[in-house]
Protein backbone atom coordinates (compact mmCIF):
# COMPACT_ATOMS: atom_id res chain seq x y z
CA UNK A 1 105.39 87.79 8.13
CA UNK A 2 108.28 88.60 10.66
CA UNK A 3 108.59 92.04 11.59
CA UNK A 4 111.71 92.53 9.63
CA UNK A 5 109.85 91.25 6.58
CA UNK A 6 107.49 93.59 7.02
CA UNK A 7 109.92 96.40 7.04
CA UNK A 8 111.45 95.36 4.06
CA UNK A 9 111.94 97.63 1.20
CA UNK A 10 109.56 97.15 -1.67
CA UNK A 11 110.16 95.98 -5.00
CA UNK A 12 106.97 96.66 -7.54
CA UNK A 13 107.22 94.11 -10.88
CA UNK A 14 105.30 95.49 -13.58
CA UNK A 15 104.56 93.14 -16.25
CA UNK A 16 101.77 93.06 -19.09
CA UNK A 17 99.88 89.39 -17.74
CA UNK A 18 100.29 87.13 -15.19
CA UNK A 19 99.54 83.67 -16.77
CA UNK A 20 101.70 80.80 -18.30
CA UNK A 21 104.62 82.33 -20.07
CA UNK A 22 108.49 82.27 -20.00
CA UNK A 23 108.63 85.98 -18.44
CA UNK A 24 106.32 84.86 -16.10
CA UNK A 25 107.86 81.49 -14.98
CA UNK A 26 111.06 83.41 -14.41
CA UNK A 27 109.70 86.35 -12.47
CA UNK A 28 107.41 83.48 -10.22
CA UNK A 29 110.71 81.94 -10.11
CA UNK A 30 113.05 85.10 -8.36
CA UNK A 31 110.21 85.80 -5.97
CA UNK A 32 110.40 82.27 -4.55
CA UNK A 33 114.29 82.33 -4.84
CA UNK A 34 115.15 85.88 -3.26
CA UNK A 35 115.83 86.13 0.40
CA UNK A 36 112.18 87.38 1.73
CA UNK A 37 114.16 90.15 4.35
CA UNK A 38 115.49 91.88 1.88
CA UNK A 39 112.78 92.70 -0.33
CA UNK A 40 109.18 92.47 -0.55
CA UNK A 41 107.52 92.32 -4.06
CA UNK A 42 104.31 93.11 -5.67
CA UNK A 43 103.23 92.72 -9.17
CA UNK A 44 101.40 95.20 -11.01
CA UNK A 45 99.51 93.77 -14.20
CA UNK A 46 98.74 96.29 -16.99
CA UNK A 47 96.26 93.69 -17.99
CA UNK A 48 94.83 91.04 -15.24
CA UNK A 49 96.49 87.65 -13.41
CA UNK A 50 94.90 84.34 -13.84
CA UNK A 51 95.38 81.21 -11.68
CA UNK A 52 98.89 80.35 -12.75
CA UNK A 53 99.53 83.30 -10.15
CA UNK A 54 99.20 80.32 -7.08
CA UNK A 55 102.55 79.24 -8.19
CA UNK A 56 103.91 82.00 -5.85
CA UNK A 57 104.94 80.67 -2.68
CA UNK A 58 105.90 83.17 -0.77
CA UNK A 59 103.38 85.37 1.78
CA UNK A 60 102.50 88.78 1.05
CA UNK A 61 102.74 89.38 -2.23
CA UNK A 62 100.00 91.65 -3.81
CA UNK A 63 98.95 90.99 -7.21
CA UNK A 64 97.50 94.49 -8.66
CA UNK A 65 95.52 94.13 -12.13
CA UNK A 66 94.80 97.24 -14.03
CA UNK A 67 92.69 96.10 -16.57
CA UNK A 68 94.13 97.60 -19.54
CA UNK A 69 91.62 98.18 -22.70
CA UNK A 70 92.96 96.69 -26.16
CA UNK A 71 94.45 99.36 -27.78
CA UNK A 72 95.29 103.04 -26.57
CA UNK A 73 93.52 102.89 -22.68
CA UNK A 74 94.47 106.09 -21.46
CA UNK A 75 92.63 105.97 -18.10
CA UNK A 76 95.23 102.87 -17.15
CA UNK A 77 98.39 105.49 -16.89
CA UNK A 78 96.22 107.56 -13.92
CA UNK A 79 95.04 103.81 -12.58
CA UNK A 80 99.51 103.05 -12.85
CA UNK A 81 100.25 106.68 -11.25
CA UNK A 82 97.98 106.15 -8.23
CA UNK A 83 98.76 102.38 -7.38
CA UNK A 84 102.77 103.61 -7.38
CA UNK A 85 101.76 106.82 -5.15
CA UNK A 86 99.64 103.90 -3.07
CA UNK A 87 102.69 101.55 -3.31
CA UNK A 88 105.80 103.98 -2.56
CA UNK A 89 108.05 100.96 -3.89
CA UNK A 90 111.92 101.94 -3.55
CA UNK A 91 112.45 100.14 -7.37
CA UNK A 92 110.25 99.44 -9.86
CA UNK A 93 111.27 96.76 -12.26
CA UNK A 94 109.25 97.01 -15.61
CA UNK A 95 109.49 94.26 -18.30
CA UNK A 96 109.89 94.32 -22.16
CA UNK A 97 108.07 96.47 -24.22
CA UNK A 98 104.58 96.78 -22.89
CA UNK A 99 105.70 97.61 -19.53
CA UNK A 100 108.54 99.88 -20.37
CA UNK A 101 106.25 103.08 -20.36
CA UNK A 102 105.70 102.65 -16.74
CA UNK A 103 109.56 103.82 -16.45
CA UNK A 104 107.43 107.20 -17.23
CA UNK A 105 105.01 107.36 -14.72
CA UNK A 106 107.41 105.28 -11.91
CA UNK A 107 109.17 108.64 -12.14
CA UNK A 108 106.02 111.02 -12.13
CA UNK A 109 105.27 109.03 -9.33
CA UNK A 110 108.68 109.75 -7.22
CA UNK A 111 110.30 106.03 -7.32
CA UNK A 112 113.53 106.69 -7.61
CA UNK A 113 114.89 103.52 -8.61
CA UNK A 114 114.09 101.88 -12.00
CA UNK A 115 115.21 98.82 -13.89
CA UNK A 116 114.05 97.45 -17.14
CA UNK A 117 114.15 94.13 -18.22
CA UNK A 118 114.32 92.75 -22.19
CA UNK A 119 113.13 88.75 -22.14
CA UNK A 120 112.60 88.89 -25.98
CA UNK A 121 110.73 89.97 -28.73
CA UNK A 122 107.23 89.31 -30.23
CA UNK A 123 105.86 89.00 -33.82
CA UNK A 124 105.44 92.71 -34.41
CA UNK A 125 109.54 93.52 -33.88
CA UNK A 126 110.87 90.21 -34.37
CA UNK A 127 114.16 91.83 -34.24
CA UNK A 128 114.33 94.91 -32.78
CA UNK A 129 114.11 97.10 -35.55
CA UNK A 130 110.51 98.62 -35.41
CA UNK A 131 111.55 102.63 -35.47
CA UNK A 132 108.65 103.82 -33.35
CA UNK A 133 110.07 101.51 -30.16
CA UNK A 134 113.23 102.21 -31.12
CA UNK A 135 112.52 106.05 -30.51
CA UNK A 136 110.51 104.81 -27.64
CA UNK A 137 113.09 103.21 -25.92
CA UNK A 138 115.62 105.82 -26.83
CA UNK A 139 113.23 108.13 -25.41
CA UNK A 140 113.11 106.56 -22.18
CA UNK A 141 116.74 105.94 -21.56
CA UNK A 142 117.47 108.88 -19.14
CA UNK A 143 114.88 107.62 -17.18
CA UNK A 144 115.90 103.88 -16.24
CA UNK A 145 118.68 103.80 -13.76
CA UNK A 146 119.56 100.23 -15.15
CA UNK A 147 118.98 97.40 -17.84
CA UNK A 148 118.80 93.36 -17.46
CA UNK A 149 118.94 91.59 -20.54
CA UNK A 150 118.38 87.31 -20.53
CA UNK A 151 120.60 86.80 -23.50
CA UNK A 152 123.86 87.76 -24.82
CA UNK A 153 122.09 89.03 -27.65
CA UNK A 154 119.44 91.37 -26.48
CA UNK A 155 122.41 92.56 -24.00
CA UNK A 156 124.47 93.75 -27.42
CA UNK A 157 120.79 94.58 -28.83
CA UNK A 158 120.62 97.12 -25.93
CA UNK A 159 123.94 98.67 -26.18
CA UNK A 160 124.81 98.65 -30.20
CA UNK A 161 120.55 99.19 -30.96
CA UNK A 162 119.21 101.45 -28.44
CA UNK A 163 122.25 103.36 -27.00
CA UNK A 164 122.46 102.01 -22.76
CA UNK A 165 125.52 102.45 -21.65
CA UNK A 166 127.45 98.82 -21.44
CA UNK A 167 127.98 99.72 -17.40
CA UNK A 168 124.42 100.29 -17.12
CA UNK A 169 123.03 96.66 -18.65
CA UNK A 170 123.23 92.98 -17.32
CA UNK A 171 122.65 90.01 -18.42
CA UNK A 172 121.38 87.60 -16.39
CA UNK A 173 120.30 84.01 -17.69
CA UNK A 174 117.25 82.42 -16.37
CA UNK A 175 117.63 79.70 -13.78
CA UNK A 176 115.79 76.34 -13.57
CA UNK A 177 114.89 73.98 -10.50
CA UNK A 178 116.42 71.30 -11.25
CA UNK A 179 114.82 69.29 -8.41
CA UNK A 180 111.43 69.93 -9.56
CA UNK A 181 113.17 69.31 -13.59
CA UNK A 182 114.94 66.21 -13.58
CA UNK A 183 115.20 63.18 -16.01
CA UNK A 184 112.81 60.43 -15.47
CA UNK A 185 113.96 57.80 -13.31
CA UNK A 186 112.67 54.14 -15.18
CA UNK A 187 110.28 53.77 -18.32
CA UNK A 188 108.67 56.76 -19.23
CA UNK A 189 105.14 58.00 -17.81
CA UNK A 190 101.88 56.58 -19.51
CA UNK A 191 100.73 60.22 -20.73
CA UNK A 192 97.77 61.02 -23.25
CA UNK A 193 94.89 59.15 -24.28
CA UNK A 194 94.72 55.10 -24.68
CA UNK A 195 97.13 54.29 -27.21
CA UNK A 196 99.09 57.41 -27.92
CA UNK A 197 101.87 55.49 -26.40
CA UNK A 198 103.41 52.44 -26.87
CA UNK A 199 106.32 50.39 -25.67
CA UNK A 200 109.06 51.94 -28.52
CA UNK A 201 107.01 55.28 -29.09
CA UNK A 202 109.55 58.35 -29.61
CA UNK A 203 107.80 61.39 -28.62
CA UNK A 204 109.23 64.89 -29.86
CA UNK A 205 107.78 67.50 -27.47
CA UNK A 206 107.62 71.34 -27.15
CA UNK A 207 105.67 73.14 -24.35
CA UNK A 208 104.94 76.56 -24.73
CA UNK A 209 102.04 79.43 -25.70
CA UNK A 210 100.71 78.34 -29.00
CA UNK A 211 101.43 82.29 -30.27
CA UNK A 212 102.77 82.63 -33.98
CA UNK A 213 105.87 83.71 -32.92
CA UNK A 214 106.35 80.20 -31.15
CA UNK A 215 105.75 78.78 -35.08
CA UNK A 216 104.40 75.50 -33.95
CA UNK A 217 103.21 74.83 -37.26
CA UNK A 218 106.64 74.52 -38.32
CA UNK A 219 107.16 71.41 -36.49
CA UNK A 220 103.58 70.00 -37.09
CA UNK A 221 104.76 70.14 -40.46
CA UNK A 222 107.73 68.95 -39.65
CA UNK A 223 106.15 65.70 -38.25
CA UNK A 224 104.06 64.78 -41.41
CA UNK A 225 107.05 65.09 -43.20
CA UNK A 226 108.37 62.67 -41.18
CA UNK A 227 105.31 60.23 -40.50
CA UNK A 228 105.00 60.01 -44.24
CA UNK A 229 108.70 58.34 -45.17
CA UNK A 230 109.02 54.81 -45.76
CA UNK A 231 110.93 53.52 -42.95
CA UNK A 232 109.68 51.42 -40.07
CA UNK A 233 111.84 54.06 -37.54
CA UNK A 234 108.93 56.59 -38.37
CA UNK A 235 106.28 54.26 -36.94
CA UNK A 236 107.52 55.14 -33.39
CA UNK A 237 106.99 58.56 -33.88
CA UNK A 238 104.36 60.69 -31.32
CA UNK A 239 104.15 64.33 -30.90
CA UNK A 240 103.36 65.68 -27.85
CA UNK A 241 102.91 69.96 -27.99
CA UNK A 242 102.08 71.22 -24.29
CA UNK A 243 100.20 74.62 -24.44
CA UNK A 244 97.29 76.62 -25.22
CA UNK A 245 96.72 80.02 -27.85
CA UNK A 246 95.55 80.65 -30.97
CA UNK A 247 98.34 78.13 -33.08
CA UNK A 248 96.32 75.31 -31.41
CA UNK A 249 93.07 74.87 -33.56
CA UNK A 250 95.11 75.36 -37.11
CA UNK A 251 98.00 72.66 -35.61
CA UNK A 252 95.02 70.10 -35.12
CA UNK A 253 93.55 71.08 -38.24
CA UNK A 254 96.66 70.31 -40.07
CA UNK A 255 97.57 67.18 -37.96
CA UNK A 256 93.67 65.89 -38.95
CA UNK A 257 93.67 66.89 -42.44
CA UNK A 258 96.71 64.56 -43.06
CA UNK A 259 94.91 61.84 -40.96
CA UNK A 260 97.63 61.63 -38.32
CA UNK A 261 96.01 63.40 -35.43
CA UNK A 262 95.68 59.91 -33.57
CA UNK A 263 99.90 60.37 -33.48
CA UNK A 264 99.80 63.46 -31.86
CA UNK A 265 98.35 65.13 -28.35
CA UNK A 266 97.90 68.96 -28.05
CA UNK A 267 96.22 68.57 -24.23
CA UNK A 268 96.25 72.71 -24.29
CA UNK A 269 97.94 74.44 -21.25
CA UNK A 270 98.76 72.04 -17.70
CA UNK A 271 99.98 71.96 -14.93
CA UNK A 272 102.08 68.70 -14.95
CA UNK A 273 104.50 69.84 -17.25
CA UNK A 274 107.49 68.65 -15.43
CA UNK A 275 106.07 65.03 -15.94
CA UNK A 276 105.26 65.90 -19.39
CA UNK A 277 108.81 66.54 -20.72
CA UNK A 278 109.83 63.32 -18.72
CA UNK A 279 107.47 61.41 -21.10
CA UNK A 280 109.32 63.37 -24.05
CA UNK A 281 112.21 61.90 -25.84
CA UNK A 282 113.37 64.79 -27.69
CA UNK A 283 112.40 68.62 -27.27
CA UNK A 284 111.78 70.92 -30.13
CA UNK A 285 111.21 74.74 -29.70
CA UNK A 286 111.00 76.13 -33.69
CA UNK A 287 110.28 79.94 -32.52
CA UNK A 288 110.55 82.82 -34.83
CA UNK A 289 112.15 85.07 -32.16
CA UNK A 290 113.43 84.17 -28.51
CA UNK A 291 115.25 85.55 -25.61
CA UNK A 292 116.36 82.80 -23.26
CA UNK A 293 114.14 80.29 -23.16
CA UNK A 294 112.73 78.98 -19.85
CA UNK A 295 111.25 75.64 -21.58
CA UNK A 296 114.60 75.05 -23.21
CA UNK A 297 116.49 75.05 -19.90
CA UNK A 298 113.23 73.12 -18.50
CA UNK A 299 113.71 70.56 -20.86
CA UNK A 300 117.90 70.53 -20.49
CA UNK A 301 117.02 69.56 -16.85
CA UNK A 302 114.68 66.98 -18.11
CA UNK A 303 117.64 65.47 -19.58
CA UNK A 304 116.73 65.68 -23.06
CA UNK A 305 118.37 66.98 -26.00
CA UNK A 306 116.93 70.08 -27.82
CA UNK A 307 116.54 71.02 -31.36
CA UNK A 308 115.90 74.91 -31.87
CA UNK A 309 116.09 77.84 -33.92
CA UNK A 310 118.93 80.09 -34.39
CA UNK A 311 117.57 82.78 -32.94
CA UNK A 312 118.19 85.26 -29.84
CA UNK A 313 119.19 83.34 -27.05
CA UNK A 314 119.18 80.15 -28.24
CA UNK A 315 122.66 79.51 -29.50
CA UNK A 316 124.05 80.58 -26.03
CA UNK A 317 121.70 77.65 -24.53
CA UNK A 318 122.00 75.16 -27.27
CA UNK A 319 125.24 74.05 -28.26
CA UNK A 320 125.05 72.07 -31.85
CA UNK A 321 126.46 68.59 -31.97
CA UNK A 322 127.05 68.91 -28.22
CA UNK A 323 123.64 69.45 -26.10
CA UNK A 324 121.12 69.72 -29.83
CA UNK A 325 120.80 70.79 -32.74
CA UNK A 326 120.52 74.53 -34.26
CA UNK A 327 118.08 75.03 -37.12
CA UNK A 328 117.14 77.32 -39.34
CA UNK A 329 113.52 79.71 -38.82
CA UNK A 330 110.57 78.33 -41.13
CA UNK A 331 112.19 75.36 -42.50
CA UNK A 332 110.46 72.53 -42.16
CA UNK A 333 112.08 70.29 -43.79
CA UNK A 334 115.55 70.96 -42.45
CA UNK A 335 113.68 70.64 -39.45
CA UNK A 336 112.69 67.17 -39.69
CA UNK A 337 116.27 66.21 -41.00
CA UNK A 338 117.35 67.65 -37.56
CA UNK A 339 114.61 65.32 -35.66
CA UNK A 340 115.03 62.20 -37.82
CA UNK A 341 118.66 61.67 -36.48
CA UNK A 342 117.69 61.47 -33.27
CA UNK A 343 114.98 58.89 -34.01
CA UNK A 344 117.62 56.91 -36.20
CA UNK A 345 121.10 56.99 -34.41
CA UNK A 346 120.70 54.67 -31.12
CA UNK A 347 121.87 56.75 -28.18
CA UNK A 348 122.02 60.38 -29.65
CA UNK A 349 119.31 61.70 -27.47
CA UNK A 350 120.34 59.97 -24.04
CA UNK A 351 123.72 61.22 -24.36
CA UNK A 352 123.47 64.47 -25.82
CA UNK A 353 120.67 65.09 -23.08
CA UNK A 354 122.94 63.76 -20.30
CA UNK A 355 125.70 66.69 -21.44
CA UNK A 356 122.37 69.29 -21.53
CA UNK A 357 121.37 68.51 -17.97
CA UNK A 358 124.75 68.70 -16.53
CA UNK A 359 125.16 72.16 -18.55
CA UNK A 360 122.07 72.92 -16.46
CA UNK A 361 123.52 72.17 -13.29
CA UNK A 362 126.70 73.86 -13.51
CA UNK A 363 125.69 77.18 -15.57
CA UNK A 364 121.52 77.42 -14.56
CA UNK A 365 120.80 77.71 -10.88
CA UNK A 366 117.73 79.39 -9.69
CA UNK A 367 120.72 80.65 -6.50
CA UNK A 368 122.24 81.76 -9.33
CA UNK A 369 120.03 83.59 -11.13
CA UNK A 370 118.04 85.17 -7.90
CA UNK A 371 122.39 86.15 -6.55
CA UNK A 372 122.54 88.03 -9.66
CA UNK A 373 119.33 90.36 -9.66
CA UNK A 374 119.74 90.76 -5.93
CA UNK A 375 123.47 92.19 -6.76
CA UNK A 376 121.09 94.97 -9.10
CA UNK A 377 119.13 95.62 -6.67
CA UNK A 378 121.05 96.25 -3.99
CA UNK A 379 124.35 97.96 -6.21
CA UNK A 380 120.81 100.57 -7.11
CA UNK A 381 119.64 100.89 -3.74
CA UNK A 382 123.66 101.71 -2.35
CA UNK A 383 123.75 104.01 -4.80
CA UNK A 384 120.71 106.12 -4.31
CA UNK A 385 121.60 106.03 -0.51
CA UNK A 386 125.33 107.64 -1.13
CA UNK A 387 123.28 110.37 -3.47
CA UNK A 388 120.86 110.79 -0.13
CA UNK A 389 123.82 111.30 2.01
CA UNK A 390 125.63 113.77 0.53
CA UNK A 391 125.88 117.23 1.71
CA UNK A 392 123.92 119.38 -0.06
């Protein structure tokens, strides 16, 4: 590190798991993209890190894991306290709502700067209206010097919901690289084992954790529906679901109790997933609850088109009859109508994913994305110095 590195102000993320997730792309993601003189960063895991923490390419960052019991660990907090006290970090930056209790102890601990960030919900609050974190996040309000939200939604969520005042909250959309996310360049990649693919196949694709809020099942189900019409355009059909959790096992249990598992590949979590979604020709994403998805704008760069709930943020990335196709949550059936005029109408998907990459482009910039939190950071950091400088 140069010396003015070094000297940096530091930034301490504190997050519930390091490991393949949306939160965690993104926050990989503004590390890699944020000047490295103007802030240093460590992450602070209430829980551990696993390897997917190699993606971060820049020096110097210290990964801290806390090892956090299931349930109510109340030895973590003093394990939190003293690793800020070790830390000093000018801002903390805590994330949804296992990390937003840390606000609490960042200001036991004497950081004086502290942002919190809302990526989405899970399956216990799938929208927000849980009392108890409601009160908690009420609660906490005094306490967190500013909010980012990653949706339109979740920004009005945090103003009209939990009370933060509108000058106090941005949103800020996740960016993509769309250099490492780009369409595929001839015939697609030979992915999965001998003869998932042929010459014609249609693959519809999602990559994500295999959690019950994603509701993979949905669009297993979705598929069979499909598989089991009478028309040849259904003999193309693959499915292709990039991921690992516990949705997996009952998706191929499903997909071999109707005797079409040899149509589908669930290859768990990777690392190629870039190449993956170039071997897709549609993506799906049929989530209970989102914020704004990082596959979704993965898979815009991709160039493909994307069917998806609508839910959270994924209205503001989808745009029905222009970039996808909006569905309703748990509906399998309308579902597969959504999918089956993709497979049907020649060109849909090429040209409706040609509009979603160029959306991606123009709107979804990792510059973008890392400008805008920067602008928090430092707008924070300006302020606390006028406050330092006053006379007393």
């Amino acid at each position: 590190m140069s010396p003015s590195t070094d000297s940096a102000p530091l930034i301490v993320h504190l997050i519930h798991r390091l490991d393949v997730g949306g939160l965690e792309n993104g926050l990989v993601n503004l590390i890699n993209t944020l000047p490295p003189e103007r802030y240093r960063h460590a992450i602070v895991c209430l829980k551990d890190h696993s390897d997917f923490s190699q993606r971060i390419q820049r020096p110097g960052v210290e990964i801290i894991s806390l090892n956090k019991r299931e349930g109510k660990d109340w030895m973590h907090y003093l394990r939190l306290f003293s690793t800020l006290k070790r830390l000093r970090p000018l801002l903390i930056h805590t994330r949804n709502l296992p990390g937003i209790e840390g606000q609490l102890l960042a200001a036991a601990a004497g950081v004086r700067l502290r942002v919190h960030g809302e990526h989405g919900r899970d399956i216990r609050d799938l929208h927000g209206r849980k009392r108890r974190y409601r009160l908690l996040r009420k609660l906490l309000l005094p306490l967190i010097g500013h909010f980012i939200a990653v949706s339109r939604e979740l920004e009005s969520w945090l103003v009209g919901s939990i009370g933060a005042l509108p000058q106090r909250v941005t949103h800020i959309y996740n960016g993509v690289d769309s250099l490492r996310f780009h369409p595929r360049l001839g015939p697609a990649a030979a992915v999965g084992p001998a003869g998932f693919l042929s010459e014609d196949s249609f693959v519809i694709g999602s990559v994500g954790r295999m959690a019950a809020v994603k509701d993979h099942l949905s669009l297993v189900q979705a598929f069979l529906k499909l598989t089991a019409q009478d028309d040849p355009a259904q003999e193309r059909l693959r499915l292709l679901i990039v991921g690992d959790g516990p949705c997996r096992q009952p998706c191929l249990e499903l997909l071999r109790g109707a005797g079409m598992a040899h149509l589908a590949w669930l290859p768990g979590e990777r690392d190629d997933v870039p190449q993956l979604l170039r071997a897709m020709d549609l993506f799906v994403l049929p989530s209970l609850a989102e914020g704004a998805s990082n596959t979704i704008l993965e898979a815009m760069a991709s160039g493909l088109p994307v069917v998806a709930t609508a839910v959270g943020g994924n209205p503001e990335l989808v745009h029905a009859g222009w970039t996808g196709t909006l569905v309703p949550v748990s509906d399998p059936e309308t579902l597969a109508d959504a999918i089956a005029d993709y497979v049907r109408i020649p060109g849909l998907a090429e040209h409706y994913g040609g509009r979603a990459r160029r959306r991606v482009l123009a709107e979804f910039s990792l510059m973008a994305m890392a400008d805008a939190y920067l602008a928090v950071y430092d707008n924070l950091a300006k302020e606390n110095h006028v406050r330092d400088r006053r006379p007393v």
